[in-house]
C-alpha atoms as a PDB file:
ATOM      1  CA  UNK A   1       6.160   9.910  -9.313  1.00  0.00           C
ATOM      2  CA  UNK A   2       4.806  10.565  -5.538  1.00  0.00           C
ATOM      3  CA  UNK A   3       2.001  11.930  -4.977  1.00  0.00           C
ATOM      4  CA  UNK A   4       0.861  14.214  -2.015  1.00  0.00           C
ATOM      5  CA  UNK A   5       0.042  11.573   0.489  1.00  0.00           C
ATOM      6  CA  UNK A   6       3.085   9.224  -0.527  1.00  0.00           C
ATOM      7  CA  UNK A   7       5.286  12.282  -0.181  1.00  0.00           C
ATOM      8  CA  UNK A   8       4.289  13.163   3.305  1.00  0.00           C
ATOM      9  CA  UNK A   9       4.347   9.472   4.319  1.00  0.00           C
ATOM     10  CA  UNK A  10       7.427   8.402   2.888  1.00  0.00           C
ATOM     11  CA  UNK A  11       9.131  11.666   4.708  1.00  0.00           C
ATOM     12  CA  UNK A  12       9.101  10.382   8.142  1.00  0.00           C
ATOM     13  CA  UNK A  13      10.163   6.613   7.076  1.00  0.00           C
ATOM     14  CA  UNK A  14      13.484   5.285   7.741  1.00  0.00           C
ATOM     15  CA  UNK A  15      15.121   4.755   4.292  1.00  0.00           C
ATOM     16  CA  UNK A  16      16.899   1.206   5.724  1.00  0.00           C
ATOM     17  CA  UNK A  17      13.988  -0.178   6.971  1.00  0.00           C
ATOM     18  CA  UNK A  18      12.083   1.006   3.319  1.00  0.00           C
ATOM     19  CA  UNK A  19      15.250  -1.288   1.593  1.00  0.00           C
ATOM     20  CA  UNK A  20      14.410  -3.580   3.680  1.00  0.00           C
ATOM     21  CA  UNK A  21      10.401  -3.790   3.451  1.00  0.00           C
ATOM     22  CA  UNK A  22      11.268  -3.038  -0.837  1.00  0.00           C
ATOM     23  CA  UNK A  23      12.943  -6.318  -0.583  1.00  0.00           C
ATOM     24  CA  UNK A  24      10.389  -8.418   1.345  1.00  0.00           C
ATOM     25  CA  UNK A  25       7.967  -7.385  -1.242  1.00  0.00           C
ATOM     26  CA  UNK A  26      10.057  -8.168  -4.020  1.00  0.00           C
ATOM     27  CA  UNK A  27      10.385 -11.479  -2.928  1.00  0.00           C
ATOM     28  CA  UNK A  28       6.305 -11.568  -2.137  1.00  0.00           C
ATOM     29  CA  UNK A  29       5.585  -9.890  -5.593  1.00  0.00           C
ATOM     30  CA  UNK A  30       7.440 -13.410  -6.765  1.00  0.00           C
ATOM     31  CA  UNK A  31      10.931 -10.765  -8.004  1.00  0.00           C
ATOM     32  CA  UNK A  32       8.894  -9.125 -10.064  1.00  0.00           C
ATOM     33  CA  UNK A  33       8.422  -4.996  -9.458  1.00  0.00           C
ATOM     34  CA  UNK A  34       5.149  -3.080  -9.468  1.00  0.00           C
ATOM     35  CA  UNK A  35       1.997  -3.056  -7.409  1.00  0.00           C
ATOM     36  CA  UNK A  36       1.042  -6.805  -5.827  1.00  0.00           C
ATOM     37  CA  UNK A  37      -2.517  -7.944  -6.570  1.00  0.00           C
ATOM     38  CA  UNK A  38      -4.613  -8.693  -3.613  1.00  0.00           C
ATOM     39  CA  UNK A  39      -1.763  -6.643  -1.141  1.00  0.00           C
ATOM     40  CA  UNK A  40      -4.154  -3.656  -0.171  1.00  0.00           C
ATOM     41  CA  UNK A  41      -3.986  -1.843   3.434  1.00  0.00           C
ATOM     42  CA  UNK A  42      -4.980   1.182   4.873  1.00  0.00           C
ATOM     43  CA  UNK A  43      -2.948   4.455   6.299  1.00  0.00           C
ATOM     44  CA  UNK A  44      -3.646   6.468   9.122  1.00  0.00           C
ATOM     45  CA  UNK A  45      -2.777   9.856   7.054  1.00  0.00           C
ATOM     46  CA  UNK A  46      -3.948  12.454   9.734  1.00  0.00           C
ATOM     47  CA  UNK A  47      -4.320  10.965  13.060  1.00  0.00           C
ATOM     48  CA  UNK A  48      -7.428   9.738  14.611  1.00  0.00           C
ATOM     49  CA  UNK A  49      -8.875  11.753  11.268  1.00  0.00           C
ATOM     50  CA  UNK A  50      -8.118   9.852   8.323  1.00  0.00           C
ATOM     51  CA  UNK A  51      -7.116   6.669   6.769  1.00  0.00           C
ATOM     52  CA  UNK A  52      -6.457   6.202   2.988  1.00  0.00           C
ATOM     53  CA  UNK A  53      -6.679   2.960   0.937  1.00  0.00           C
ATOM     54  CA  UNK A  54      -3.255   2.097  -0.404  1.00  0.00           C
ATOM     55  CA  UNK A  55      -1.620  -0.809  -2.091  1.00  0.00           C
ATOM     56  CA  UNK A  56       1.455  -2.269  -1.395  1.00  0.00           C
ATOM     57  CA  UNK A  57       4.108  -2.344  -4.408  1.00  0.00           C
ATOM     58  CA  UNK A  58       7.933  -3.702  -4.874  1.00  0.00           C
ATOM     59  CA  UNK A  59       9.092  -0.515  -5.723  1.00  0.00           C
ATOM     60  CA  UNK A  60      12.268   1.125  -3.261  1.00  0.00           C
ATOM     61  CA  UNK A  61      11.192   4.790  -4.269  1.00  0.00           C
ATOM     62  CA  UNK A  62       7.532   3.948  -3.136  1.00  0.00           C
ATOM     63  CA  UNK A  63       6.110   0.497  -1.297  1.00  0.00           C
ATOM     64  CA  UNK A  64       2.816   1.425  -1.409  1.00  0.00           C
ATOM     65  CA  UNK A  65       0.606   3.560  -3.447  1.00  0.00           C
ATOM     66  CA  UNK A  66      -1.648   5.423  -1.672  1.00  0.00           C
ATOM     67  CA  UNK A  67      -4.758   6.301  -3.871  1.00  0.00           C
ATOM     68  CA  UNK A  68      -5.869  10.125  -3.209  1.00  0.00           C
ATOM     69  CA  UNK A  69      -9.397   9.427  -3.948  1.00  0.00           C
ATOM     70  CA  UNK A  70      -9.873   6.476  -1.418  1.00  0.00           C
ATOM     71  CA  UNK A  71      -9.731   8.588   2.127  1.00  0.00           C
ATOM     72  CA  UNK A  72     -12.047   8.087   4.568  1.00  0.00           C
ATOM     73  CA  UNK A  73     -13.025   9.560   8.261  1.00  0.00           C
ATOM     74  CA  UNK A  74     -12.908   5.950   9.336  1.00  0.00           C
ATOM     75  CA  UNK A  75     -10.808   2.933   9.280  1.00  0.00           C
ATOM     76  CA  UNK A  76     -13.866   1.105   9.047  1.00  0.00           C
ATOM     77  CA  UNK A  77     -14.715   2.533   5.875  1.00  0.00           C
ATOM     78  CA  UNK A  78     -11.432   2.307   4.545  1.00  0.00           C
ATOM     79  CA  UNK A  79     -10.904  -1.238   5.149  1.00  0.00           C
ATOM     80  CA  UNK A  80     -14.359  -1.780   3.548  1.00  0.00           C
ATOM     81  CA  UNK A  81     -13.313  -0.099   0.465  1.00  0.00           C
ATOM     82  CA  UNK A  82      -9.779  -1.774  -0.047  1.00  0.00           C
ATOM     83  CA  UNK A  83     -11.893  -4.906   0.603  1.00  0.00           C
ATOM     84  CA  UNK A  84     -14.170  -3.884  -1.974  1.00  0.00           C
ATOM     85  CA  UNK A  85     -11.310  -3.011  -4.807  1.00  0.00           C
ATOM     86  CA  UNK A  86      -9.597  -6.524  -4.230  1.00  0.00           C
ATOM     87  CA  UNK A  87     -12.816  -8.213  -4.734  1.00  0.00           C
ATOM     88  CA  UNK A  88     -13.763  -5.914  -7.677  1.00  0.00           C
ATOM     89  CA  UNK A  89     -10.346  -6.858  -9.387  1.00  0.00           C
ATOM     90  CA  UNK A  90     -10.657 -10.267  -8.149  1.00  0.00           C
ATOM     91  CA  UNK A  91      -7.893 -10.587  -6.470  1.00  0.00           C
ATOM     92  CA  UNK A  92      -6.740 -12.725  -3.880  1.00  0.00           C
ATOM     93  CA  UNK A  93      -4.161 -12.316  -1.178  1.00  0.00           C
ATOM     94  CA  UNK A  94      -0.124 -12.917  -2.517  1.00  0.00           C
ATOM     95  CA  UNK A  95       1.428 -15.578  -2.475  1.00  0.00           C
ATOM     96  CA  UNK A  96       5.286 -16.341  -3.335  1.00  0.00           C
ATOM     97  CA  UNK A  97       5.602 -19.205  -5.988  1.00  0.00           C
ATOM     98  CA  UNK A  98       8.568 -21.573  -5.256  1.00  0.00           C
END
């Protein structure tokens, strides 16, 4: 299920080019689907206004999840806060086993 944010920033996407980002991170997420530990960026949402923590996930429907409570004025504060989660979950950045 999308939420608000996903819904307005999937609606301007070009489906092909989703396919083909939903495979790359199939591959990354080692074929497995779901959210991918450690894979967190940040959305502009509302330009030059607003940028929202999201994590990337092998999903077609939705690559990334964009969490509703993680939006910020600033990117600054937004990549501080996705830096924050992956270091709270102890994550570390993905890597594709061979």
């Amino acid at each position: 299920m999308l939420n608000n944010l996903e819904k307005i920033a999937l609606s301007d996407l070009d489906k092909d080019k989703i396919n083909d980002l939903a495979k790359c991170l199939f591959t990354l997420n080692n074929r497995k689907y779901g959210p991918i530990p450690g894979a967190y960026m940040v959305m502009c949402t509302k330009p030059g206004k607003e940028w929202c923590v999201a994590q990337l996930n092998a999903d077609r429907a939705k690559p990334f999840i964009l969490f509703e409570d993680k939006v910020f004025p600033s990117i600054g504060e937004a990549q501080k806060e996705a830096e924050r989660i992956k270091k709270e979950r102890g994550e570390s950045a993905p890597r594709r086993c061979t």
